[in-house]
Protein backbone atom coordinates (compact mmCIF):
# COMPACT_ATOMS: atom_id res chain seq x y z
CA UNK A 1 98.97 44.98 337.37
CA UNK A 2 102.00 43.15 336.20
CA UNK A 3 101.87 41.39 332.68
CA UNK A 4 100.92 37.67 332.44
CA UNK A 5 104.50 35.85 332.17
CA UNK A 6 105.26 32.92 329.81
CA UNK A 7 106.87 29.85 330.26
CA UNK A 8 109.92 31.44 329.62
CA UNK A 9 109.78 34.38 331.63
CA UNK A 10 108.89 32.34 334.50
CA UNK A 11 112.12 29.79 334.30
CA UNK A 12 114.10 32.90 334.09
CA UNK A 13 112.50 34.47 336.99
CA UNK A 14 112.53 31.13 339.07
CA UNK A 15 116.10 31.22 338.07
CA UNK A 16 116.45 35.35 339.56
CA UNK A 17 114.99 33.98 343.25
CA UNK A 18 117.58 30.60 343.15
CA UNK A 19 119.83 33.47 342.89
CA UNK A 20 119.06 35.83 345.26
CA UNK A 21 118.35 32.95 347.93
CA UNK A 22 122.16 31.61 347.16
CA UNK A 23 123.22 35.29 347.88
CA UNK A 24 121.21 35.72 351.17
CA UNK A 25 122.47 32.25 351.92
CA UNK A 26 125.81 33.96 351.96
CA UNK A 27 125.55 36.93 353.85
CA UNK A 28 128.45 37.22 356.41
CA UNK A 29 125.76 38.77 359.02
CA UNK A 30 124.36 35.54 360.83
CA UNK A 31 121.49 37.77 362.09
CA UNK A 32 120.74 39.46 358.90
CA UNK A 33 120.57 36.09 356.65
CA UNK A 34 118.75 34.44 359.25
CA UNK A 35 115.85 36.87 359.78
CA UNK A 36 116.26 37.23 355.16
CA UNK A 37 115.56 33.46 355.09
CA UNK A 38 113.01 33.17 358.14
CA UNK A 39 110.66 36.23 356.10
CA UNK A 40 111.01 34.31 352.80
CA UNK A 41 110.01 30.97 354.32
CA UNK A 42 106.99 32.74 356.32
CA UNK A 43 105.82 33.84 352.82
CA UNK A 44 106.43 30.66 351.31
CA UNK A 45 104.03 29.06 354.12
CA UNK A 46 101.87 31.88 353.68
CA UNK A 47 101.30 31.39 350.04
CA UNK A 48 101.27 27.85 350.51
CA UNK A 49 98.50 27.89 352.84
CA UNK A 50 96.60 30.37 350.33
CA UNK A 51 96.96 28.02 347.35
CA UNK A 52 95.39 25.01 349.86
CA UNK A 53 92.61 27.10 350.11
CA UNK A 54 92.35 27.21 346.59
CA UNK A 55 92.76 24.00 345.46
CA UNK A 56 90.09 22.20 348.14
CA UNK A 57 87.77 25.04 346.56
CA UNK A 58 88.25 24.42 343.06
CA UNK A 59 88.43 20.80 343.84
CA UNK A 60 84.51 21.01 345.12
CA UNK A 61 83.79 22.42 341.95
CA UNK A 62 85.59 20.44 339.22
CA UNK A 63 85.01 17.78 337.18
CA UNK A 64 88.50 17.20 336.36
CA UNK A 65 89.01 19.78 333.62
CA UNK A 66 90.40 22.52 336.01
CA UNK A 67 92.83 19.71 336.99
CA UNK A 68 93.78 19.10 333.74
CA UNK A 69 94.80 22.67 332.63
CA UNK A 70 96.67 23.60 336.14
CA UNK A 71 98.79 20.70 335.23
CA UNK A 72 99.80 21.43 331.51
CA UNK A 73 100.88 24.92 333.36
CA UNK A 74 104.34 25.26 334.16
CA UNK A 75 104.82 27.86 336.62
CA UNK A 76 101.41 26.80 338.55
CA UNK A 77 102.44 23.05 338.87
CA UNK A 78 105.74 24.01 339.62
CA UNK A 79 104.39 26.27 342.66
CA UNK A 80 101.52 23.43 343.53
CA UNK A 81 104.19 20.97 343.74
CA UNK A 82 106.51 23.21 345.93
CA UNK A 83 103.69 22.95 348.77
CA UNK A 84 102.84 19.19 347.93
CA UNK A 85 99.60 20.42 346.22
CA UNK A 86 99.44 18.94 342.69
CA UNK A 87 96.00 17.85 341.58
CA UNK A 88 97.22 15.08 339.63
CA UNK A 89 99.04 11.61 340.89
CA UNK A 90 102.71 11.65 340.41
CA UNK A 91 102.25 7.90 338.13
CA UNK A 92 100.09 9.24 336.18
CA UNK A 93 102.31 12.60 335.22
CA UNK A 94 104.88 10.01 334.69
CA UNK A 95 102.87 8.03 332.15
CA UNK A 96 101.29 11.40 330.47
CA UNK A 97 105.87 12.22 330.21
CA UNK A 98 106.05 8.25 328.64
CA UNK A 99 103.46 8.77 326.65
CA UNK A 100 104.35 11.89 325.27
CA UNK A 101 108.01 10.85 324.17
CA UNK A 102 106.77 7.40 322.93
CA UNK A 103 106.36 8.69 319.19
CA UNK A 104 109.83 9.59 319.58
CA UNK A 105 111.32 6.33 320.92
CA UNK A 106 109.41 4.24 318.41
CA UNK A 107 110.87 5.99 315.93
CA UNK A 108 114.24 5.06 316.66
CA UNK A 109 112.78 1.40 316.66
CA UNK A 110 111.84 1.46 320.52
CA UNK A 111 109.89 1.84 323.55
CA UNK A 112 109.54 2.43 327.12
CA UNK A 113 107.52 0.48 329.55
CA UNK A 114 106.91 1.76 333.41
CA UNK A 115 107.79 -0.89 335.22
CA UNK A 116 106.89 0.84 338.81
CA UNK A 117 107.03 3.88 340.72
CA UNK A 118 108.14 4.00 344.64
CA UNK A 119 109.04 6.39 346.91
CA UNK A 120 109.83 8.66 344.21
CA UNK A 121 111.99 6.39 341.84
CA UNK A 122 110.44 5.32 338.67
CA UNK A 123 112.01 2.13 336.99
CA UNK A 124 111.74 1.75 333.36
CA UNK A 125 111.80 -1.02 331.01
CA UNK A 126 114.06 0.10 327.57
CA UNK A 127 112.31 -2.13 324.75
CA UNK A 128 114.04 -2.72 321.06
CA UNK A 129 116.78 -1.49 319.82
CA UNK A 130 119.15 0.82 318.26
CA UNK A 131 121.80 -1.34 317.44
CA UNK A 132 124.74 0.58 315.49
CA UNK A 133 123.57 3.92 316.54
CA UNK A 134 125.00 5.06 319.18
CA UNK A 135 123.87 9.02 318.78
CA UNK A 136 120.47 7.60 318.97
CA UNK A 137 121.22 6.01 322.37
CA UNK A 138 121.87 9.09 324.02
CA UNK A 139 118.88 11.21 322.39
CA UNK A 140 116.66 8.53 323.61
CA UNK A 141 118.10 8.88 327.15
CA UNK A 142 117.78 12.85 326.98
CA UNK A 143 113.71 12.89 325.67
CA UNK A 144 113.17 10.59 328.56
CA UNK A 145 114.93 12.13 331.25
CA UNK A 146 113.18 15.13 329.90
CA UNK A 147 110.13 14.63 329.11
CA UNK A 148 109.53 13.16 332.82
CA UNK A 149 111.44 15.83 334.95
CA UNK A 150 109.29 18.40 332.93
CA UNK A 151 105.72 16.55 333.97
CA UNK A 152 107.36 14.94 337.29
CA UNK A 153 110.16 17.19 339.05
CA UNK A 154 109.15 15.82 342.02
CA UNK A 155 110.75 12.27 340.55
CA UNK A 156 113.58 11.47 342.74
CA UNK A 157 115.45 8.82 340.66
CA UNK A 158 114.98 6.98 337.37
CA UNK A 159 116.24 3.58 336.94
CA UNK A 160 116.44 1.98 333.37
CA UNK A 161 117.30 -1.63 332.14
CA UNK A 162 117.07 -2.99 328.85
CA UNK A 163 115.41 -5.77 327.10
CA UNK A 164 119.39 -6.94 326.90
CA UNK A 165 121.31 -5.51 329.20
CA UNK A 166 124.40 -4.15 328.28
CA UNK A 167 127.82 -2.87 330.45
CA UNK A 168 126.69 -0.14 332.83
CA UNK A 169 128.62 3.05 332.83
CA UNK A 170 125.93 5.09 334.06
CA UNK A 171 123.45 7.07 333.62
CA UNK A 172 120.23 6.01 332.66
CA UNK A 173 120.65 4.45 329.72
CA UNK A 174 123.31 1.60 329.71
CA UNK A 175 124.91 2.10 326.97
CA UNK A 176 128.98 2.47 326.11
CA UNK A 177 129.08 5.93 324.69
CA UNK A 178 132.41 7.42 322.56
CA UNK A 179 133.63 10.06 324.61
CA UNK A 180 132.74 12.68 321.89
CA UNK A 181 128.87 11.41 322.64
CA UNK A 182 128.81 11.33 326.37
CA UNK A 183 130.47 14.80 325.88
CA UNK A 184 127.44 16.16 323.72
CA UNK A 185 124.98 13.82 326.27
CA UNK A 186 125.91 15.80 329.24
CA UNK A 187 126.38 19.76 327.64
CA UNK A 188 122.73 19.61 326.00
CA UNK A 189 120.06 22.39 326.63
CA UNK A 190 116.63 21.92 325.19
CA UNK A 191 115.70 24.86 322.65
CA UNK A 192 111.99 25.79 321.55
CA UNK A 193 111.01 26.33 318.12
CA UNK A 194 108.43 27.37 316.98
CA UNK A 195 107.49 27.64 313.55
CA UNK A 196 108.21 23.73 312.39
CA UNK A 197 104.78 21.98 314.65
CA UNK A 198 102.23 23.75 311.26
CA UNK A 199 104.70 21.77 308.85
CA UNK A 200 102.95 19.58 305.57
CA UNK A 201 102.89 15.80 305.94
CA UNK A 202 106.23 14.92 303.88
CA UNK A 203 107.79 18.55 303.62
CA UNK A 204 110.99 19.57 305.31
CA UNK A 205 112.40 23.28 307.40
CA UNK A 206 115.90 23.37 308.17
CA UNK A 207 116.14 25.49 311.10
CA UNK A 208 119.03 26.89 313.15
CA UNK A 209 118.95 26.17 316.63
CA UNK A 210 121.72 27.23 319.17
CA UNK A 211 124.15 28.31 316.35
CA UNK A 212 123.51 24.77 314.99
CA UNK A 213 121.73 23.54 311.68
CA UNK A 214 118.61 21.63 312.32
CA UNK A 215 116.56 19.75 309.52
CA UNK A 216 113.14 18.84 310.56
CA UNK A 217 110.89 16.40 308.32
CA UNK A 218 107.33 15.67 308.57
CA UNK A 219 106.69 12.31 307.99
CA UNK A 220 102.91 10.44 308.07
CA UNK A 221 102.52 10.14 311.45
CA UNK A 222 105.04 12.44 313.43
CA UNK A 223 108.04 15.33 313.49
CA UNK A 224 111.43 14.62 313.10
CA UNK A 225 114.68 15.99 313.37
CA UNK A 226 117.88 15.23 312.19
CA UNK A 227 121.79 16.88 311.44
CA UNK A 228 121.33 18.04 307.76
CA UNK A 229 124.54 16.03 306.80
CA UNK A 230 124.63 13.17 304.66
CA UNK A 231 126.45 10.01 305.99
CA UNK A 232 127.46 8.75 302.44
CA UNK A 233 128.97 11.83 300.81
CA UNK A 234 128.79 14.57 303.68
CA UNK A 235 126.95 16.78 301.31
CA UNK A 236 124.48 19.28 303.35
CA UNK A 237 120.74 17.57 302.76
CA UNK A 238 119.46 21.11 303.11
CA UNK A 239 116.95 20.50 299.37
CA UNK A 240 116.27 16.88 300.34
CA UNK A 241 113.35 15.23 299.32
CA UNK A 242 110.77 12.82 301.78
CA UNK A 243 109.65 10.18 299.46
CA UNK A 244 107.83 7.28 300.89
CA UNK A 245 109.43 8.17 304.43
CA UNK A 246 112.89 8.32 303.49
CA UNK A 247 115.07 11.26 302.79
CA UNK A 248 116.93 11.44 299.54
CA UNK A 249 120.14 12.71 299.26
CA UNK A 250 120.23 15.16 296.31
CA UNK A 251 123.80 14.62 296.03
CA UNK A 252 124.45 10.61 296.03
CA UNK A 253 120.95 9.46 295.68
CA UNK A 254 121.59 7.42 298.96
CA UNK A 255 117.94 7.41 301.34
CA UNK A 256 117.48 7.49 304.67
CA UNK A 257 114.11 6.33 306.30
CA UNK A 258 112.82 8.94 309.10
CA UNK A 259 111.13 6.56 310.85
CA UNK A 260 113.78 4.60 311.54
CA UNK A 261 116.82 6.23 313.09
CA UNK A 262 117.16 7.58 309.95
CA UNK A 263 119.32 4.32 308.32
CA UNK A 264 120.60 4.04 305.40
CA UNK A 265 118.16 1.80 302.80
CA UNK A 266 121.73 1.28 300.71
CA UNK A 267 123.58 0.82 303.67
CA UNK A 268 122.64 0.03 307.03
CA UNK A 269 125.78 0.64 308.54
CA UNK A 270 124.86 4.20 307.75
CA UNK A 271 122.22 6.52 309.74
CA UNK A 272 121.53 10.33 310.08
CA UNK A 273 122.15 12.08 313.33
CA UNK A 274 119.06 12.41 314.82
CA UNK A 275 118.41 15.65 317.23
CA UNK A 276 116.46 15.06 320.07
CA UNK A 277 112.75 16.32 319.64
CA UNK A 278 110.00 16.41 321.86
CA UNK A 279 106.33 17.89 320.54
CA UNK A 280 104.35 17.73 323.68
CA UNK A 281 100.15 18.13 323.59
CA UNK A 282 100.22 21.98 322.99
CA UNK A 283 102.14 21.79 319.98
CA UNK A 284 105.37 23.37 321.14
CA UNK A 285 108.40 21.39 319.72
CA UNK A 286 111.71 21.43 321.27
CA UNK A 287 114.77 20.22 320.89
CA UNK A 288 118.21 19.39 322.18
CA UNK A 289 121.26 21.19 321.15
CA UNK A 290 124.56 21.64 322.24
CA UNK A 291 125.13 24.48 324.83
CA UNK A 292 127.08 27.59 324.38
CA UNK A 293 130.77 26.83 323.99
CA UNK A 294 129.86 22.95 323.99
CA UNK A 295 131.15 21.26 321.16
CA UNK A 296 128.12 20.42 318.76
């Protein structure tokens, strides 16, 4: 009997079978890819009609838990989902995603409301602000985006506007982005790690993640995670202290509140970089960092 995979194992075997179907897809023998592609659908329908089976039987027997755990399971929901199959509603995936990145986007001094979900599009409402901060722009687009593709692949389209609008240049987020941050916005992978969740309320880990130097703080009510360089003097903040939920330079003295974008309580006009962090319900934290060969 094969061993039980992980979440990781499975992406990466999800990943093999994309593979091999792209290279049966290709086969210069019409016959031979055709009868390649009608076996693998026959098992797919075969499988699929299995896991029906399944679900209406657990479903006579459940009283929601069962429900519950298939869907905080990757590979299962991911397979349910492939034959239409999920036990739970596609809104309310979407608003268990919203709800899971709204520590996050608060704060940054935001929020997210769901305006409405049709045939597969979900529209958004961006609320507050992070005026000055562009970096923190595009993390907030990439723990949304995330967060809901992760709970919702079956999402077709989101659609964002803002509390006040700004020029749209795409994406879903409309926001004017240097090209240096819609560079880093679009060559982002999401890394776990997993030693920072057990952290002390107001302690701090720097961590490397992709190559890249991470500092996370825990602050009163939630994880952080922010570019261990300080704004002011461009010292490393790698000994910083959280005092009262700002981080103090030990270089310049200068403090920058966690909770808020990280600003500047000297000078606004200064902020940390924050990483993009999401800590879902089973306490695995991840992150966004630059991909191989992308320029951090």
């Amino acid at each position: 009997m094969s061993a039980v995979l992980d979440d990781t194992g499975a992406r990466s075997l999800v990943e093999r079978v994309e593979g091999l179907l792209a290279a049966v897809e290709s086969l210069p023998d019409a016959q031979a890819r055709e009868t390649a592609l009608a076996a693998v659908q026959s098992l797919v329908e075969l499988y699929g009609a299995g896991l029906e089976r399944l679900v209406a039987h657990a479903a006579d027997h459940d009283d929601g838990t069962l429900a519950q755990a298939v869907a905080q399971d990757e590979l299962v929901a991911h397979l349910l989902l492939v034959h239409d199959l999920h036990p739970v509603a596609l809104e309310a995936r979407v608003r268990e995603a919203l709800d899971e990145v709204r520590p996050y986007l608060e704060s940054h001094g935001g929020n997210v409301e769901l305006l409405g979900l049709e045939d597969g599009v979900v529209r958004l409402r961006m609320q507050g602000s992070c005026s000055g901060c562009p970096s923190s722009a595009v993390t907030l687009k990439l723990a949304i985006e995330d967060a809901i593709h992760r709970l919702a692949p079956d999402v077709a389209d989101i659609r964002a506007e803002d509390d006040a609008p700004q020029p749209e240049v795409g994406g879903l987020l409309q926001i004017e982005l240097s090209p240096a941050l819609a560079q880093r916005g679009a060559a982002t992978r999401w890394t776990e790690v997993g030693d920072v969740d057990a952290l002390a309320t107001g302690s701090t880990a720097l961590r490397e993640v992709a190559g890249e130097p991470v500092l996370f703080v825990r602050g009163a009510r939630a994880l952080y995670a922010y570019r261990p360089s300080c704004p002011e003097c461009a010292e490393r903040l790698d000994d910083a202290q959280l005092v009262d939920g700002h981080l103090a330079c030990p270089h310049c003295g200068s403090r920058y509140d966690v909770r808020v974008a990280g600003r500047c309580a000297e000078d606004p006009q200064l902020h940390l970089e924050p990483v993009p962090l999401l800590h879902d319900a089973g306490d695995v934290v991840r992150v966004a960092a630059a991909r191989d060969g992308a320029p951090a």
